[in-house]
C-alpha atoms as a PDB file:
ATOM      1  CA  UNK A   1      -6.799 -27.795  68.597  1.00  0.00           C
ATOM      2  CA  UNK A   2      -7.006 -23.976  68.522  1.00  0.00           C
ATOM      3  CA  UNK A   3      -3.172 -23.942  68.112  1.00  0.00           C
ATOM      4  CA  UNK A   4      -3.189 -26.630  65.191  1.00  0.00           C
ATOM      5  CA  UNK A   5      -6.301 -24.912  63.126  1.00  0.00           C
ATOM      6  CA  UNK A   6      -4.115 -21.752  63.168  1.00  0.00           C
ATOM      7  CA  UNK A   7      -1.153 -23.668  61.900  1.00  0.00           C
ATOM      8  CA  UNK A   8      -3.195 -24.930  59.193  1.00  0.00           C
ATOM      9  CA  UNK A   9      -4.623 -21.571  57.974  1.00  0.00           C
ATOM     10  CA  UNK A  10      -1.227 -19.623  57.944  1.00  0.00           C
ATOM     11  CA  UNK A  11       0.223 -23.343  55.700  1.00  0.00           C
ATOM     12  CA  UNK A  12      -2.951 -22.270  53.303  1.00  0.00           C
ATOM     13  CA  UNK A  13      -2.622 -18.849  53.184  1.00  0.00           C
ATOM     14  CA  UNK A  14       1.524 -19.579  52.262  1.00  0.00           C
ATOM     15  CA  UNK A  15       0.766 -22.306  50.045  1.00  0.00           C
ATOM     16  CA  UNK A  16      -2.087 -19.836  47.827  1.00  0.00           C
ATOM     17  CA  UNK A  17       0.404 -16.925  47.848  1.00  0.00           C
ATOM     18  CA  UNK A  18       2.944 -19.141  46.114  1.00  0.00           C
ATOM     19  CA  UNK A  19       0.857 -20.131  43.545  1.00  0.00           C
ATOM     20  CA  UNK A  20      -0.700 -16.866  42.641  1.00  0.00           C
ATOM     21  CA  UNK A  21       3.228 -15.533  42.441  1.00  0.00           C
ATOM     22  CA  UNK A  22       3.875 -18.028  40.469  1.00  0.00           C
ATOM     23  CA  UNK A  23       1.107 -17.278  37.972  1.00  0.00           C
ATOM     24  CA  UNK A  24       2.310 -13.873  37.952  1.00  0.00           C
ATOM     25  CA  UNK A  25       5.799 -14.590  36.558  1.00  0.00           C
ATOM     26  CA  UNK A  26       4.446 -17.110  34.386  1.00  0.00           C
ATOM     27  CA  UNK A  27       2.178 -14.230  32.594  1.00  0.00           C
ATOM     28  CA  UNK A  28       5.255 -11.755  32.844  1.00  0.00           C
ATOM     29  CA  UNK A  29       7.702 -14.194  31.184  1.00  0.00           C
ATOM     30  CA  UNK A  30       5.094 -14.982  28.294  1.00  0.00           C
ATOM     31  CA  UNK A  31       4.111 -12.187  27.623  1.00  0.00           C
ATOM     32  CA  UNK A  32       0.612 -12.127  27.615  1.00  0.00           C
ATOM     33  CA  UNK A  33      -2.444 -10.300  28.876  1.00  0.00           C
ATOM     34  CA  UNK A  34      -5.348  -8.841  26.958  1.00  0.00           C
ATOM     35  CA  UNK A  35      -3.062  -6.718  25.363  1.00  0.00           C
ATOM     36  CA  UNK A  36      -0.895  -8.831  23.488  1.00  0.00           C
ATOM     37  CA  UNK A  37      -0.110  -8.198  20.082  1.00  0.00           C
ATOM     38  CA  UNK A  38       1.132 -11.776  19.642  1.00  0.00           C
ATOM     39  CA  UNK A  39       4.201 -13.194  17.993  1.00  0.00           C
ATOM     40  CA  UNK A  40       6.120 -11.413  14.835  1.00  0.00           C
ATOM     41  CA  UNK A  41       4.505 -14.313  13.110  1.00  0.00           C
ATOM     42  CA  UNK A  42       0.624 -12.574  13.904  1.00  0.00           C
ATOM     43  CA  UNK A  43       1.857  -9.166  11.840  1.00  0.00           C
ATOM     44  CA  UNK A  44       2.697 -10.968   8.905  1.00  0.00           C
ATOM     45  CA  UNK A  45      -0.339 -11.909   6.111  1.00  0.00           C
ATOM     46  CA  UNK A  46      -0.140 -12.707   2.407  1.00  0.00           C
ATOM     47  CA  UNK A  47      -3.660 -11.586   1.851  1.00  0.00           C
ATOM     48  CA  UNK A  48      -4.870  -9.171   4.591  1.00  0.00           C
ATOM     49  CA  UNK A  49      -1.731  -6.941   5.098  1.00  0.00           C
ATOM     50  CA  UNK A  50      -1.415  -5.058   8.225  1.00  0.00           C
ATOM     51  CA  UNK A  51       1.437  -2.419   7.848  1.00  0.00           C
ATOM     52  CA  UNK A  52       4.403  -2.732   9.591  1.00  0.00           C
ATOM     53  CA  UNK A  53       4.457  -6.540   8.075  1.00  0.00           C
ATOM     54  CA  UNK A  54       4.764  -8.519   4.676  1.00  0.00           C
ATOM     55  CA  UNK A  55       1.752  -8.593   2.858  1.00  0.00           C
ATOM     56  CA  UNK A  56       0.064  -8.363  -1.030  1.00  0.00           C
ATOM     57  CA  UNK A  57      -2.067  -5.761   0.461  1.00  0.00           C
ATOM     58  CA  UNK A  58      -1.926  -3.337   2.923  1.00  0.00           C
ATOM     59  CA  UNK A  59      -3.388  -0.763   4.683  1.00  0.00           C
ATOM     60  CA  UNK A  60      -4.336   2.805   3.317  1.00  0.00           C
ATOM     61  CA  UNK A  61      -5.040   6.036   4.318  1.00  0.00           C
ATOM     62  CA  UNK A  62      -6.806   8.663   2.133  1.00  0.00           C
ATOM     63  CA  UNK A  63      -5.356  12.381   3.332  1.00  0.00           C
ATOM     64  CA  UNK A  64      -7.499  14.867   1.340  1.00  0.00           C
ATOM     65  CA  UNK A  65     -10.647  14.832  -1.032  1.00  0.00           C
ATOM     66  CA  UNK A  66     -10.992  11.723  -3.160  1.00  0.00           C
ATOM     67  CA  UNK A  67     -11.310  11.991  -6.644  1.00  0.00           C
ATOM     68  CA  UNK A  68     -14.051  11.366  -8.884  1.00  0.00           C
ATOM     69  CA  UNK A  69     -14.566   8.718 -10.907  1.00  0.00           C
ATOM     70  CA  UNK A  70     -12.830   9.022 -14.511  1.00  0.00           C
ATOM     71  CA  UNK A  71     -14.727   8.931 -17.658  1.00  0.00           C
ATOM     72  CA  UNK A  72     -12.425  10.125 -19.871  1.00  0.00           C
ATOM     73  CA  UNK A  73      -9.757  12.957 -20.489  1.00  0.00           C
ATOM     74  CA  UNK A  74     -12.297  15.366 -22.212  1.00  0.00           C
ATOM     75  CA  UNK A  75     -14.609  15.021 -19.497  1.00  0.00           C
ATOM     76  CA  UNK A  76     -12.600  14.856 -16.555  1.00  0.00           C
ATOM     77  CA  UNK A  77     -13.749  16.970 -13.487  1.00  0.00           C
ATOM     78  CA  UNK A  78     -10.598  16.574 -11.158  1.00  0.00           C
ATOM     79  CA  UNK A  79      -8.302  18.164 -13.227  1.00  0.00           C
ATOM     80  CA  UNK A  80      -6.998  21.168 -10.945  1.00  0.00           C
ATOM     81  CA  UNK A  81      -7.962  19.336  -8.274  1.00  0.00           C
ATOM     82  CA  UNK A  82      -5.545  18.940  -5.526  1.00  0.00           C
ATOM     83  CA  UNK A  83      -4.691  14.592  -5.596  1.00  0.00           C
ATOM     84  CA  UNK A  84      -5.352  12.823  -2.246  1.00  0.00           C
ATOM     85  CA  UNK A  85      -2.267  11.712  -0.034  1.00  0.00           C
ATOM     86  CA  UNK A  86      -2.274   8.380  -0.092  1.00  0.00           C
ATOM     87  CA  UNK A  87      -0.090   6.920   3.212  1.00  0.00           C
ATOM     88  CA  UNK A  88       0.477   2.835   3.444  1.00  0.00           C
ATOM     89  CA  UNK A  89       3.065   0.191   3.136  1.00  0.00           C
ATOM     90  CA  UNK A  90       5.225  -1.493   0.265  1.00  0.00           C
ATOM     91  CA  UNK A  91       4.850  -5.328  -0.192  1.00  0.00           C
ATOM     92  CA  UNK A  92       7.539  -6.144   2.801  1.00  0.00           C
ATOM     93  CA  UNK A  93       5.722  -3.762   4.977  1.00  0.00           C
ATOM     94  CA  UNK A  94       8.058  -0.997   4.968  1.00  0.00           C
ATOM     95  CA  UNK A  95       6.235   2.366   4.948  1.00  0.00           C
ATOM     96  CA  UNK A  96       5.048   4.644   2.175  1.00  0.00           C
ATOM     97  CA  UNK A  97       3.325   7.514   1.080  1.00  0.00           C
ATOM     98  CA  UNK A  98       2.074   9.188  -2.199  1.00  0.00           C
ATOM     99  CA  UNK A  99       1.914  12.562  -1.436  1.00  0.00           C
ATOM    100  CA  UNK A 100       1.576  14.719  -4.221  1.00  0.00           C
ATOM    101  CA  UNK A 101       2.986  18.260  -3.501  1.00  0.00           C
ATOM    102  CA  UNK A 102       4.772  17.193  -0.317  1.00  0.00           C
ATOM    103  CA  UNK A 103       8.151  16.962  -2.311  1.00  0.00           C
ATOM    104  CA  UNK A 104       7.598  19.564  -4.912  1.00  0.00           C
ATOM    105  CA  UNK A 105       8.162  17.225  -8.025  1.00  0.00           C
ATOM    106  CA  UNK A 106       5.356  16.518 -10.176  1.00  0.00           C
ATOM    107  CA  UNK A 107       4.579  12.799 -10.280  1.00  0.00           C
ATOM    108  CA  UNK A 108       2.840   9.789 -12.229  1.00  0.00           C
ATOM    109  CA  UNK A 109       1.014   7.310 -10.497  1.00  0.00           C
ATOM    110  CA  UNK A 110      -0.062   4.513 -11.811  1.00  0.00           C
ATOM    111  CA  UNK A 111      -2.322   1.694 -11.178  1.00  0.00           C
ATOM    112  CA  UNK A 112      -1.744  -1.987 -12.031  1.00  0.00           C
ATOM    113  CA  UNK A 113      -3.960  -5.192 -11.150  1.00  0.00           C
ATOM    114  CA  UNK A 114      -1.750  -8.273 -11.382  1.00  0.00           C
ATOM    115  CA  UNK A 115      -4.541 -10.024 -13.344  1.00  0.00           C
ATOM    116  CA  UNK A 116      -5.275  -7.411 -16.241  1.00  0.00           C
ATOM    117  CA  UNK A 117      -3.516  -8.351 -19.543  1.00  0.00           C
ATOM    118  CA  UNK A 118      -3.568  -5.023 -20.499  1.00  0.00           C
ATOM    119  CA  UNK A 119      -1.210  -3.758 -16.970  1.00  0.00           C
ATOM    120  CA  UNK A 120       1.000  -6.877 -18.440  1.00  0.00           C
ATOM    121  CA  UNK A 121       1.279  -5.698 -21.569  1.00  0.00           C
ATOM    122  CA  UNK A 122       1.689  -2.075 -20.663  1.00  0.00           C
ATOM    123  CA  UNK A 123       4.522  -2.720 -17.875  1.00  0.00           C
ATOM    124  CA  UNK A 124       7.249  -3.383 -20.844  1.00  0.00           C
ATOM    125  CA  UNK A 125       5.881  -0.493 -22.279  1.00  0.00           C
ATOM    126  CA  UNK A 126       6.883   1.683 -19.211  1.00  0.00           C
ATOM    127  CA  UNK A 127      10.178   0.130 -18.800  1.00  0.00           C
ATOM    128  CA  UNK A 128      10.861   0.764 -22.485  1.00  0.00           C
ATOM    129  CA  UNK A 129       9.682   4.512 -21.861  1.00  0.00           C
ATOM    130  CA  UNK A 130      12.283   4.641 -18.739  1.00  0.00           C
ATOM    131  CA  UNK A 131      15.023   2.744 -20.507  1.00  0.00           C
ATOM    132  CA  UNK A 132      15.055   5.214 -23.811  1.00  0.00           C
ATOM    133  CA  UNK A 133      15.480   8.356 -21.597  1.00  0.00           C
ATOM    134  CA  UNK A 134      12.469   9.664 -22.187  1.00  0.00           C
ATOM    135  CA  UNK A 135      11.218  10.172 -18.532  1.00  0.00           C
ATOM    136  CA  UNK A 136      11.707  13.513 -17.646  1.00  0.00           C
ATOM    137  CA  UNK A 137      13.928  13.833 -14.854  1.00  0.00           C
ATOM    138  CA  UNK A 138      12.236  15.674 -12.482  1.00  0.00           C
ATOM    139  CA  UNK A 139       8.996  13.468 -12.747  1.00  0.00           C
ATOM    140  CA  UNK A 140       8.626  11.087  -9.779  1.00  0.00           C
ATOM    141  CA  UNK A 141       7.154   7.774 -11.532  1.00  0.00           C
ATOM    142  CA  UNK A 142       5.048   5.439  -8.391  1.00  0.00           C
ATOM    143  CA  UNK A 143       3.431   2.033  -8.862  1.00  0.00           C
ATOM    144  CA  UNK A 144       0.133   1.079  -7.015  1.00  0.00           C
ATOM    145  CA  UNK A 145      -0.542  -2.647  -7.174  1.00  0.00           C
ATOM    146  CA  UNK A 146      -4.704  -2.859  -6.666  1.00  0.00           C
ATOM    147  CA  UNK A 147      -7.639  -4.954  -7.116  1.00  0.00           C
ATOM    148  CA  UNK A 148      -5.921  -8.000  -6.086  1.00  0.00           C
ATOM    149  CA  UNK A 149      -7.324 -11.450  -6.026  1.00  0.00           C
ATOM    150  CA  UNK A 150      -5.470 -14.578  -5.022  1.00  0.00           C
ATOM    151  CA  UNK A 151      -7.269 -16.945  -7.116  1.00  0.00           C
ATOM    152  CA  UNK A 152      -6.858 -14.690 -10.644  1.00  0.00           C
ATOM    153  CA  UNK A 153      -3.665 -14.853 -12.790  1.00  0.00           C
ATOM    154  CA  UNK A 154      -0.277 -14.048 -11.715  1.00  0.00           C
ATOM    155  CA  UNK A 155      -1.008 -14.454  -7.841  1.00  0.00           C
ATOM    156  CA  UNK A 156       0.755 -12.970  -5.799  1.00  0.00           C
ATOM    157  CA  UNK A 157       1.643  -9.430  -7.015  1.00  0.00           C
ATOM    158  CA  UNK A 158       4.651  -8.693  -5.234  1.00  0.00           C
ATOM    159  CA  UNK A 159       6.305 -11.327  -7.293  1.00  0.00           C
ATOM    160  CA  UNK A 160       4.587 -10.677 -10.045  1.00  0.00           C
ATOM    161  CA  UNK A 161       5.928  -7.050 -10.202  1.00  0.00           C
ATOM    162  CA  UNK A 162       9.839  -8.177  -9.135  1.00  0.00           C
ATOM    163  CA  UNK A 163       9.759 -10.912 -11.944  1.00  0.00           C
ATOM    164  CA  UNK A 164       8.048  -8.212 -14.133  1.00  0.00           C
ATOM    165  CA  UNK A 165      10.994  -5.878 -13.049  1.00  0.00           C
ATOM    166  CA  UNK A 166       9.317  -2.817 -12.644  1.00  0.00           C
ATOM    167  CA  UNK A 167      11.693   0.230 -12.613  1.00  0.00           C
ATOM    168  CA  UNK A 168      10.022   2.056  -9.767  1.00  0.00           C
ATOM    169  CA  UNK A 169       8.398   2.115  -6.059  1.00  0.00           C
ATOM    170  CA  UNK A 170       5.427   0.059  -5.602  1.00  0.00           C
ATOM    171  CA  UNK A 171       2.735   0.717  -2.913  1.00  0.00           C
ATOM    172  CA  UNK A 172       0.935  -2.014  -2.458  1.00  0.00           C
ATOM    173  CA  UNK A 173      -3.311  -0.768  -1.818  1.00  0.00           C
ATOM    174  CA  UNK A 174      -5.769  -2.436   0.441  1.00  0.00           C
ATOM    175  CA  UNK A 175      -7.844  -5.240   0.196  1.00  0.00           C
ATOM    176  CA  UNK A 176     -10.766  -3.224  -0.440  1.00  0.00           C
ATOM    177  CA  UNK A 177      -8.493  -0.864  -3.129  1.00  0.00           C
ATOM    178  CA  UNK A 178      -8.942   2.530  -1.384  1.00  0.00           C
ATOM    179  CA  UNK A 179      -6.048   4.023  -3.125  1.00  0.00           C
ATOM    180  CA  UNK A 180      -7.500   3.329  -6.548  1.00  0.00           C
ATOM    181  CA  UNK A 181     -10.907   4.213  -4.948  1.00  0.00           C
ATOM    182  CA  UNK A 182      -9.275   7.744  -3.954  1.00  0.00           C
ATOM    183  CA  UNK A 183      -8.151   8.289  -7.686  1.00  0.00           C
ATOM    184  CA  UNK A 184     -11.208   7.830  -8.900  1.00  0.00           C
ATOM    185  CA  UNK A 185      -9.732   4.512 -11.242  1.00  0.00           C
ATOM    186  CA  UNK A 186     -12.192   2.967 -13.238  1.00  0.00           C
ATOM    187  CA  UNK A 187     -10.399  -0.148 -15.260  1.00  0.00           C
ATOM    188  CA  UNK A 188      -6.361  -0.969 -15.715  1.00  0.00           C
ATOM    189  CA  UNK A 189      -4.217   0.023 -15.966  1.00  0.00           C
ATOM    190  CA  UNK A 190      -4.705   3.701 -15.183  1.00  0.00           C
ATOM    191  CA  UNK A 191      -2.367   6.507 -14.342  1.00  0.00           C
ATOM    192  CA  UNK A 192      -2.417  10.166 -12.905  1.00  0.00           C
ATOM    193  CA  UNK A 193      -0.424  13.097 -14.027  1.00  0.00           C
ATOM    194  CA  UNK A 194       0.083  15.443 -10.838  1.00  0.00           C
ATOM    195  CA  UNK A 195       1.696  18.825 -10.550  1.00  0.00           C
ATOM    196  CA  UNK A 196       4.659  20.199  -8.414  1.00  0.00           C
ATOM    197  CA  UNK A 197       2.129  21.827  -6.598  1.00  0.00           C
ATOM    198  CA  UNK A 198       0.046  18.546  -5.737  1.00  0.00           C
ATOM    199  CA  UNK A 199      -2.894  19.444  -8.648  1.00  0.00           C
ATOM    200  CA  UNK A 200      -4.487  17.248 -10.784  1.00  0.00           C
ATOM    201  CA  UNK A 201      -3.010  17.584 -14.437  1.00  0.00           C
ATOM    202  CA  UNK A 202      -4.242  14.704 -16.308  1.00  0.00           C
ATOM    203  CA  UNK A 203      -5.830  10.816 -15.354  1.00  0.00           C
ATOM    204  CA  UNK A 204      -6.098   8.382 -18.099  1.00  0.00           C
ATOM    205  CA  UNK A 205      -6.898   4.522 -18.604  1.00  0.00           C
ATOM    206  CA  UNK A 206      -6.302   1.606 -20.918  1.00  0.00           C
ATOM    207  CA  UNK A 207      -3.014   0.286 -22.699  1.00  0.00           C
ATOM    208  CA  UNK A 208      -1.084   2.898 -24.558  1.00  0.00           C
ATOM    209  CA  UNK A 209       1.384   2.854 -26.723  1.00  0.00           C
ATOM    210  CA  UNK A 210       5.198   4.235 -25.875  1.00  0.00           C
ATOM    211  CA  UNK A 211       4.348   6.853 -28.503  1.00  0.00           C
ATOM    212  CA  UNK A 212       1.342   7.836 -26.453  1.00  0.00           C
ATOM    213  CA  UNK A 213       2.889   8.217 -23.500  1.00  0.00           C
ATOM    214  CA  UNK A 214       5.301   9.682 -25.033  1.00  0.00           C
ATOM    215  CA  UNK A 215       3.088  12.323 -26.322  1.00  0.00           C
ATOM    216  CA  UNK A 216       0.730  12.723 -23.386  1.00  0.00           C
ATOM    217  CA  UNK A 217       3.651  13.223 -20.379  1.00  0.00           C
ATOM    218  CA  UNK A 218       5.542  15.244 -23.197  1.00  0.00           C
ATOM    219  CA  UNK A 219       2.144  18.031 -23.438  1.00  0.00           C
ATOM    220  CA  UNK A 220       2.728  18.639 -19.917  1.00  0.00           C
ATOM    221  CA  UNK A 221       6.530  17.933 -19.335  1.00  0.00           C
ATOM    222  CA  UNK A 222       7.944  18.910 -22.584  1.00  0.00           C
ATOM    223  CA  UNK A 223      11.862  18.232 -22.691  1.00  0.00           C
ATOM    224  CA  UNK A 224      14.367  20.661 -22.624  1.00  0.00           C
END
């Protein structure tokens, strides 16, 4: 009996380490764990973002002072101020950073909400601007799509801004808008005028017309 029991036991003990191998390889082969970051699938969204994957928003970090909020040209407090960094993702998740003094070219930024009719009508505005030649050359033009909404007009943005063929690099800000947050944007579309050295120069809101543009990037980048 002694002999049998034994026999028994050491069957068990065989038949429990199999199955606990076996779980093992199973977990190995799929992958998972507590750790998991789940399929390629997981890191895309179309509303949330989540850098490194396709989204209408993305994630952003702010690298520096924020700005404050704009009232308007004659009253504007940030001018001199050295413009936050801005670091996040286009549309297809592909890295990107505004980073104004990092490449010593002064720069424009500006900030469009797919929804404003005044960003729609000032887009072909822009494009006119870059298609005349009157750009300067050594200004770096940038795009921040912000304050987006799926259930407003012209859903999602990234489309909205290919179909709308905008000439330039778009960073696509968070769902929460930090990037317009940073620059201190109060209503769309809005842009920034930034130095080679990374300083504040000039911020600005509402439609404008090619000959203001004209005239306000031509006070501080006048042709040669």
């Amino acid at each position: 009996m002694s002999s049998s029991r034994n026999k028994n036991v050491i069957i068990a003990v065989v038949v429990a380490a199999v199955v606990v191998i076996a779980a093992v390889i199973a977990l190995v082969a799929s992958g998972g764990g507590d750790d998991d970051n789940g399929s390629s699938s997981d890191t895309t969204s179309v509303d949330g973002g989540g850098g490194g994957g396709a989204g209408e928003t993305q994630p952003v970090t702010i690298v520096g002072d924020v700005l404050p909020e704009f009232d308007a040209p004659e009253n504007d407090t940030s001018i001199g101020s050295v413009a936050p960094t801005l670091e996040g993702f286009t549309f297809d998740g592909s890295a990107m950073s505004i980073a104004p003094g990092a490449t010593g070219r002064p720069m424009m930024v500006v900030f469009l909400a797919h929804w404003c009719p005044h960003c729609n009508a000032e887009i072909p505005v822009l494009i006119e601007w870059n298609e005349s030649g009157g750009v300067p050359s050594n200004l770096d033009v940038i795009g921040v799509s912000t304050a987006v909404f799926d259930d407003r007009d012209n859903y999602p943005p990234s489309e909205w801004i290919r179909d709308k063929k905008f000439p330039w690099p778009v960073l696509a800000d968070s769902v929460t808008s930090d990037g317009a947050v940073a620059y201190g944007v109060t209503g769309f579309p809005s842009f920034a005028l930034i130095d080679e050295g990374g300083k504040v120069l000039y911020r600005a809101d509402g439609e404008k017309t090619l000959e203001e543009i004209e005239l306000i990037v031509g006070t501080f980048f006048p042709s040669t």
